[in-house]
Protein backbone atom coordinates (compact mmCIF):
# COMPACT_ATOMS: atom_id res chain seq x y z
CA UNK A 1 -108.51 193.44 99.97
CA UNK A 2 -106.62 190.82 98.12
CA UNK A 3 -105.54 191.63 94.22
CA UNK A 4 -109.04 192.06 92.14
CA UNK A 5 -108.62 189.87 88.53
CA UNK A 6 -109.92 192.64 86.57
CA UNK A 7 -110.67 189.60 83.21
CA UNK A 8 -114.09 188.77 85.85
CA UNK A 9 -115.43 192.46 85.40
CA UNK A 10 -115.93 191.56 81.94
CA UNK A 11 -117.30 188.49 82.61
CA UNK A 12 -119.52 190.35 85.24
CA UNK A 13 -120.56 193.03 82.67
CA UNK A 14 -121.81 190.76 80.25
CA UNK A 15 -123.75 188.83 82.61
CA UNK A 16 -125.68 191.80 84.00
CA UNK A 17 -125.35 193.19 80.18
CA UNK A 18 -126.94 189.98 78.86
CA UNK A 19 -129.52 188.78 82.01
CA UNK A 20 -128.04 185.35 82.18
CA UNK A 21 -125.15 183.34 82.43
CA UNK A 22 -125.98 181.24 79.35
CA UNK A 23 -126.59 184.36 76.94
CA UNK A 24 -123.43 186.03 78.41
CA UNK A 25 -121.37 182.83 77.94
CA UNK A 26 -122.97 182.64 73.87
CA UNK A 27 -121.36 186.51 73.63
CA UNK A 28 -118.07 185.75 75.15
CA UNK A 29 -117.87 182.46 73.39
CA UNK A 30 -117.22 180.09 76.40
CA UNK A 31 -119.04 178.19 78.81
CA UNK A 32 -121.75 178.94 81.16
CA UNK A 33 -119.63 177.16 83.31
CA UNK A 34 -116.63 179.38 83.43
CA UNK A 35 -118.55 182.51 83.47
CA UNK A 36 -120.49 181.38 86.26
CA UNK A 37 -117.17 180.00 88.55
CA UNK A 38 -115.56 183.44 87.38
CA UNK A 39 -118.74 185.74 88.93
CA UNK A 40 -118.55 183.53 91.84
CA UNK A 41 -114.54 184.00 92.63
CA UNK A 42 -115.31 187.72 91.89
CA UNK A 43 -118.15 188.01 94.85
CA UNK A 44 -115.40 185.87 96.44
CA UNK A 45 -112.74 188.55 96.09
CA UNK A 46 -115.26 191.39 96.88
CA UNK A 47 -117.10 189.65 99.64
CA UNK A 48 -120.20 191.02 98.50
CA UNK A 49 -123.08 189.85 96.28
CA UNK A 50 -123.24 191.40 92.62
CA UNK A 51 -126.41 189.25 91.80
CA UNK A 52 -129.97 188.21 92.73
CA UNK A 53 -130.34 184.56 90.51
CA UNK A 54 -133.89 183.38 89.99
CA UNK A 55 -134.27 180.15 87.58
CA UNK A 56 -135.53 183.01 85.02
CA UNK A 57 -133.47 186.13 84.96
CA UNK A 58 -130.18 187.57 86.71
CA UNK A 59 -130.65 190.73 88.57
CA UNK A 60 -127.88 192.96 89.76
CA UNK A 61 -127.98 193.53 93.98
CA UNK A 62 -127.73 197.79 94.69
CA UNK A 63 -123.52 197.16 94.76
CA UNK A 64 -123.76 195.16 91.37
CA UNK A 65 -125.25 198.22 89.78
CA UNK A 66 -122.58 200.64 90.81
CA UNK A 67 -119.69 198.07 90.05
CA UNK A 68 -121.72 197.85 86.27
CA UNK A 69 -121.64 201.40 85.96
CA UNK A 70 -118.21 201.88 86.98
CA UNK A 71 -117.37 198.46 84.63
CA UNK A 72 -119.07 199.86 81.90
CA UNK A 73 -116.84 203.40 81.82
CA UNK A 74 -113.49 201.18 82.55
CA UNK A 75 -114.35 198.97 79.59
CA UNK A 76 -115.11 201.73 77.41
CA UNK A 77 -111.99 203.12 78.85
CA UNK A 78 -109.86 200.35 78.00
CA UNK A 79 -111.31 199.25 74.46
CA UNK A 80 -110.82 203.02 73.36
CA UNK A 81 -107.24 203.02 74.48
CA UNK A 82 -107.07 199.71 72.42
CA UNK A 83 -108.58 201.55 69.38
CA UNK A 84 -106.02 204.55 69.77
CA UNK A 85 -102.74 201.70 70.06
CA UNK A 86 -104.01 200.73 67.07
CA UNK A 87 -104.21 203.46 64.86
CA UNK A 88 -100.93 204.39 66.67
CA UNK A 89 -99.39 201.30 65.17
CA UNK A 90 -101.02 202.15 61.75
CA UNK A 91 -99.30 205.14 60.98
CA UNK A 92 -96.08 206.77 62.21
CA UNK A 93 -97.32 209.59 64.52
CA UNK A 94 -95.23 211.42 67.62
CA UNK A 95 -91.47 212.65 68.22
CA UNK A 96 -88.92 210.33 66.17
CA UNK A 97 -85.42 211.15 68.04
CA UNK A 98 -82.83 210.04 66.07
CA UNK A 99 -78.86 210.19 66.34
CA UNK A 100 -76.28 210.37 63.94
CA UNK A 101 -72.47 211.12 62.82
CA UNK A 102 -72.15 214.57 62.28
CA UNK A 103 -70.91 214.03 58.50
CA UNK A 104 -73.46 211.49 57.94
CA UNK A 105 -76.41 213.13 59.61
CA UNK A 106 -75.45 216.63 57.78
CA UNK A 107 -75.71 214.98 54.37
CA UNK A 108 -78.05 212.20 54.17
CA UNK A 109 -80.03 212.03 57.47
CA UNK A 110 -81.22 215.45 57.64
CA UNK A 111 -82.65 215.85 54.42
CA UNK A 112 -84.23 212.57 54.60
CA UNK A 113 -85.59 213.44 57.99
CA UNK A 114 -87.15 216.63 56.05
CA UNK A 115 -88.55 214.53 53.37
CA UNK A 116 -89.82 212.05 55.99
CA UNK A 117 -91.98 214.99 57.90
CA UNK A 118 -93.62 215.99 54.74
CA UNK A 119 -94.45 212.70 54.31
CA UNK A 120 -96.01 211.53 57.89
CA UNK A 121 -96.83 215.57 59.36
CA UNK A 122 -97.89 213.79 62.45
CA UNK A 123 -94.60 213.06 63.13
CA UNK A 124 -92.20 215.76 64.11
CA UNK A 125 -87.91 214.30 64.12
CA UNK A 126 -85.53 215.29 66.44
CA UNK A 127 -82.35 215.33 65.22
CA UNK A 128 -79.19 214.72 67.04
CA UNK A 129 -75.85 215.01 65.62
CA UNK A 130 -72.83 213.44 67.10
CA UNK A 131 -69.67 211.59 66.45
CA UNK A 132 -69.64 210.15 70.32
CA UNK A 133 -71.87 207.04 70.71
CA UNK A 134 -74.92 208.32 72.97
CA UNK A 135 -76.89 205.78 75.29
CA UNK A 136 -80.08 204.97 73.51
CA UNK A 137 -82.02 204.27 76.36
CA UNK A 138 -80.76 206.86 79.19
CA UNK A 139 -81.65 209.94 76.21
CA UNK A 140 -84.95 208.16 75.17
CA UNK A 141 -83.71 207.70 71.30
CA UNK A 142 -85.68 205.89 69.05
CA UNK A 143 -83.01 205.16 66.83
CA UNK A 144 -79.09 205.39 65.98
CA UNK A 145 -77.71 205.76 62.71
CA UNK A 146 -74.04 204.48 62.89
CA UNK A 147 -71.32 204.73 60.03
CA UNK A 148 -68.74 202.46 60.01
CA UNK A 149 -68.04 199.00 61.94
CA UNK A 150 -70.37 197.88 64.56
CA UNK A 151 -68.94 196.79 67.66
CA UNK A 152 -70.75 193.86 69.79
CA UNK A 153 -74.05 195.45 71.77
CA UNK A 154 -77.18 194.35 73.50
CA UNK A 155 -78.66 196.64 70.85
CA UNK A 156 -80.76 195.21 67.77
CA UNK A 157 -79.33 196.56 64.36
CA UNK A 158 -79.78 196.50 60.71
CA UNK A 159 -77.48 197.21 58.05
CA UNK A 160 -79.00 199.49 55.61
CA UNK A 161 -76.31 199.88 53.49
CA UNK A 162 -72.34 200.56 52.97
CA UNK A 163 -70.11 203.24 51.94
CA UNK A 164 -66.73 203.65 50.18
CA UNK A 165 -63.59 204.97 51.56
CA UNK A 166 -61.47 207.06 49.23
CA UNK A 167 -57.27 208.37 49.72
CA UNK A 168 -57.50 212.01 48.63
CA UNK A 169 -55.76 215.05 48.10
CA UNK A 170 -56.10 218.77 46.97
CA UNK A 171 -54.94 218.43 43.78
CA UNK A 172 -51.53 220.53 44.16
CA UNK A 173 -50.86 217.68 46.78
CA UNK A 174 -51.81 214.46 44.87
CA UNK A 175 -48.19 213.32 43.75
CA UNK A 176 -49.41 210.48 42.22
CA UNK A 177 -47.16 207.83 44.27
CA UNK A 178 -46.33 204.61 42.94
CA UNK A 179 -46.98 202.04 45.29
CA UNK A 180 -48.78 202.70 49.13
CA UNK A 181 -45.62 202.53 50.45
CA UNK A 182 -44.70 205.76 49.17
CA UNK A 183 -47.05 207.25 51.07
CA UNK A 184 -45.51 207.04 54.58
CA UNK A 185 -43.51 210.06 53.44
CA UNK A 186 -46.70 212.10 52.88
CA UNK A 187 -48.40 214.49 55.09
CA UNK A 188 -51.62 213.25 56.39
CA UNK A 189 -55.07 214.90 58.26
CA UNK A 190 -56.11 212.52 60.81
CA UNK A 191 -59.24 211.96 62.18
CA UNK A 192 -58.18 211.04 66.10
CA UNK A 193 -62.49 210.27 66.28
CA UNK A 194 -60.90 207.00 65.03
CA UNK A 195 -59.24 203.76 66.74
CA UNK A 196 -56.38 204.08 64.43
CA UNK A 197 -56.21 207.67 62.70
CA UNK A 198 -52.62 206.48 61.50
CA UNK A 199 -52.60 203.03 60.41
CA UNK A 200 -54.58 202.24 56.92
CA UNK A 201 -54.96 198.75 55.25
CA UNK A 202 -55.13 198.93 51.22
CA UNK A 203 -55.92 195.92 48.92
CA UNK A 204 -55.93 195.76 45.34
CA UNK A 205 -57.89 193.90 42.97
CA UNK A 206 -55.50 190.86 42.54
CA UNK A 207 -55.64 190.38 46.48
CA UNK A 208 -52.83 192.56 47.26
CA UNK A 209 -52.71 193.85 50.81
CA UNK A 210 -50.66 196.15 52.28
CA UNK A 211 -50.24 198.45 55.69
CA UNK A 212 -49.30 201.65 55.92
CA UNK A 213 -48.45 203.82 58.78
CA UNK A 214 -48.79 207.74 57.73
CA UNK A 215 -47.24 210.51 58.44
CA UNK A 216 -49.06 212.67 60.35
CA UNK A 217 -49.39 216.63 59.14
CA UNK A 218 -52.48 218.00 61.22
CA UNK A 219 -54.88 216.05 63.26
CA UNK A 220 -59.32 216.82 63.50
CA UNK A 221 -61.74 215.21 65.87
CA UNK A 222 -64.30 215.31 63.39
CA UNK A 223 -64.64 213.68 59.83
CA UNK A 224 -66.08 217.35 58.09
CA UNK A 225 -63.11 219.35 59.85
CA UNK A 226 -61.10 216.57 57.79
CA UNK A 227 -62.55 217.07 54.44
CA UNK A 228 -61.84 221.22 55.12
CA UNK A 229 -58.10 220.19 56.05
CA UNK A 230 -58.07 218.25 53.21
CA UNK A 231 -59.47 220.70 50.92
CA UNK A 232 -57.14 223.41 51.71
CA UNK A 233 -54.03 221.24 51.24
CA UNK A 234 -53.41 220.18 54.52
CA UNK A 235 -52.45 216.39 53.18
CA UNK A 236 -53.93 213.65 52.08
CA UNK A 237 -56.55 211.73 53.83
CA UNK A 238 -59.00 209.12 53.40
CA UNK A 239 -62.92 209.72 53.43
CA UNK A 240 -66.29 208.02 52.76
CA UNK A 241 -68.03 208.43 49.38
CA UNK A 242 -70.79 210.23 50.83
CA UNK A 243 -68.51 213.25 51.67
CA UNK A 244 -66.15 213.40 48.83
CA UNK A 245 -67.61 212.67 45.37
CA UNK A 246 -68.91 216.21 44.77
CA UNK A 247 -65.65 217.34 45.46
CA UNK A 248 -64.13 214.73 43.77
CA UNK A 249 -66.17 215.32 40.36
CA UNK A 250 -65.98 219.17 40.53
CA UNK A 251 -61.96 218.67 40.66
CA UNK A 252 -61.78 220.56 44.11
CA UNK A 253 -59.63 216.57 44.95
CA UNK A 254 -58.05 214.29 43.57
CA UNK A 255 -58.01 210.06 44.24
CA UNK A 256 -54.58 208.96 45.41
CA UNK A 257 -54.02 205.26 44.34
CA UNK A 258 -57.11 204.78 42.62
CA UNK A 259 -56.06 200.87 42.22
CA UNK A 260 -55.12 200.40 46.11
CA UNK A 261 -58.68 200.62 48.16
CA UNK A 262 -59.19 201.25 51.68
CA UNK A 263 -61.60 199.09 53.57
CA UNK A 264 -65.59 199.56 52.76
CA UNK A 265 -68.10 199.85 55.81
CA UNK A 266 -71.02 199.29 56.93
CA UNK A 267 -74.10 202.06 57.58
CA UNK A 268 -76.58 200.64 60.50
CA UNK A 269 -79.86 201.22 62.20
CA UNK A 270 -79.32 200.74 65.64
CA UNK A 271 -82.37 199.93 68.10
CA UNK A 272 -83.10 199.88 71.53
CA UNK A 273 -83.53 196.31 72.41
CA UNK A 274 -87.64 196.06 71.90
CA UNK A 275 -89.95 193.17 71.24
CA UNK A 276 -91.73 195.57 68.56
CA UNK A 277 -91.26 199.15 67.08
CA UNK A 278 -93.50 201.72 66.39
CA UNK A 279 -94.50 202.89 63.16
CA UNK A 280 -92.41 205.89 62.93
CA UNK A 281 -89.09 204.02 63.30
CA UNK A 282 -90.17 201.30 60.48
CA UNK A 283 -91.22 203.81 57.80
CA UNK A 284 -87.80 205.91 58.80
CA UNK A 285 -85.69 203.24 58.16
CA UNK A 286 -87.77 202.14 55.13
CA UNK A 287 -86.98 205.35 53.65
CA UNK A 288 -83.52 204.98 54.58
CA UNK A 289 -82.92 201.67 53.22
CA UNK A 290 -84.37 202.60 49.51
CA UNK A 291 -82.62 205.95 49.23
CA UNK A 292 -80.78 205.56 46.56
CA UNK A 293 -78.36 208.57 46.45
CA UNK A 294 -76.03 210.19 49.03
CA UNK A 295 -73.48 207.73 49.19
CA UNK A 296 -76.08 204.36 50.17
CA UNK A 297 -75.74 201.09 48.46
CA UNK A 298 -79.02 200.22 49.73
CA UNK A 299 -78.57 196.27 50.64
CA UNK A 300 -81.07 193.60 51.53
C-alpha cells in the first residue's frame, strides 16, 4: 500500500461526522470541492469505498465505519498530544541539565538552580560541573553556562553578563609593586585550565597597555584550587570578581595594581542549535540574566 496522507482522515471524519460534503466543508472552512477530491484520493489510496452518496445524505460503507472509529481515537489522540505540547510550552516542566565551570557553577549557578526549583517544582535541574567543555548534544544538555571568551561554534549563545578579573595576593605577599613590570619577579599560581596561564595583558585608564610574562611559583588545573593557593600565600594570581570579593572585603587578599586591570569577560548561555526552546531553558536564563549579585553585570 502506497504512503496514506493522514490530512484526508480528517477530511473523512468530518464528512461522515457532518453527513455531507457541504456541511463538512462549512466546519473545516474550505470548499466542498476540496473535501470531496480529498475523500476521493483517500478511497483512491485505500482502494476501497468509505461512502454510500445519495443526493440527500452521506452514509459510511461497513469499512468507513471502522476507519471512523479508528479516526475518531487517532484524532482525539493527536489533538490531546497537541493540548499537552502546549501546556508544555506554557510552563517550564521536566529535567533542565545544565553545565557549568566548577567556580562559576559552585557560586552562582547552583544556588540559582535551587531558587529556580522552588520556583517551577515541576522542574527538577541537573547540575553538571566542569571546567572541560562537554558536547551539548552527545550528553543531552539543555544548556551551557560558559565564563570567559567564547570561541566560534555552531552553537546559539547569549551573553548574560560579564565579570571582572582582579591581580591578588595574601596580604603578607602583596608588595605593592610599582609598575606591572615589576611583577615578572613575583611568584605566581597558574591556572594551566587556561590558553596562557603565564602571559597577562594590563591596561590602565589613560590607555596604557602592557604584557607581562610571570613567574611561575605553583601551577592548579582548576580556578577554586587557585583561589586556595592564593589564599595561603602561594603568589599572586589573577581571579574573577565572583570568586574574590568576599575575600577581598574581609581582608583575607589584597588587589595588586589596583590602577593596571586585567581583561573583563564575558558570561554566556550556550544552546544547542534549536529552532525553539522549551520553557524551562527561557525562564532559567531569565533568572540568570536579572540576578543581580554574585559577580553578574546583568547586560541587555
Amino acid at each position: 500500500m502506497e504512503t496514506i496522507n493522514l490530512n484526508r482522515l480528517a477530511y473523512f471524519a468530518a464528512v461522515v461526522d457532518a453527513g455531507s460534503f457541504t456541511r463538512a466543508a462549512e466546519r473545516l472552512g474550505i470548499t466542498k470541492t476540496v473535501v470531496s477530491q480529498q475523500v476521493v484520493r483517500l478511497e483512491a489510496e485505500l482502494k476501497t469505498s468509505l461512502l454510500l452518496r445519495t443526493t440527500r445524505r452521506v452514509e459510511p460503507t461497513e469499512a468507513g465505519r471502522q476507519l471512523h472509529a479508528r479516526c475518531v481515537m487517532i484524532l482525539r489522540e493527536a489533538e490531546e498530544a497537541f493540548d499537552e505540547l502546549a501546556r508544555t510550552n506554557a510552563q517550564p516542566i521536566g529535567v533542565l541539565r545544565i553545565t557549568a565551570p566548577n567556580d562559576y557553577g559552585a557560586t552562582t549557578i547552583a544556588p540559582l538552580a535551587a531558587r529556580f526549583c522552588r520556583t517551577y517544582p515541576a522542574c527538577r535541574v541537573d547540575l553538571m560541573l566542569s571546567d572541560a567543555r562537554i558536547d551539548l548534544v552527545a550528553n543531552q544538555v539543555d544548556l551551557s553556562i560558559r565564563v570567559g571568551w567564547l570561541a566560534d561554534s555552531s552553537l546559539q549563545a547569549r551573553r548574560v553578563g560579564s565579570f571582572r578579573q582582579f591581580l591578588v595576593a595574601a596580604p603578607e605577599l602583596a608588595l605593592s609593586p610599582a609598575e606591572p613590570e615589576d611583577l615578572a619577579g613575583l611568584p605566581f599560581v597558574a591556572n594551566v585550565a587556561l590558553k596562557e596561564p603565564l602571559v597577562w595583558r594590563f591596561t590602565r585608564g589613560g590607555g596604557d597597555r602592557c604584557t607581562v610574562r610571570m613567574r611561575l611559583g605553583m601551577t592548579a588545573n582548576a580556578t577554586p584550587a587557585v583561589l586556595q593557593a592564593t589564599l595561603a600565600g602561594a603568589g599572586m594570581s589573577i581571579l574573577p570578581d565572583f570568586l574574590v570579593e568576599e575575600h577581598l572585603a574581609a581582608g583575607r587578599l589584597a588587589h595588586v595594581l589596583p590602577a593596571w586591570t586585567p581583561p573583563s569577560g564575558g558570561i554566556h548561555a550556550v544552546f544547542p542549535a534549536a529552532r525553539f526552546r522549551p520553557p524551562k531553558v527561557t525562564r532559567f536564563v531569565e533568572m540568570l540574566v536579572g540576578k543581580s549579585s554574585g559577580g553578574v553585570s546583568p547586560v541587555p
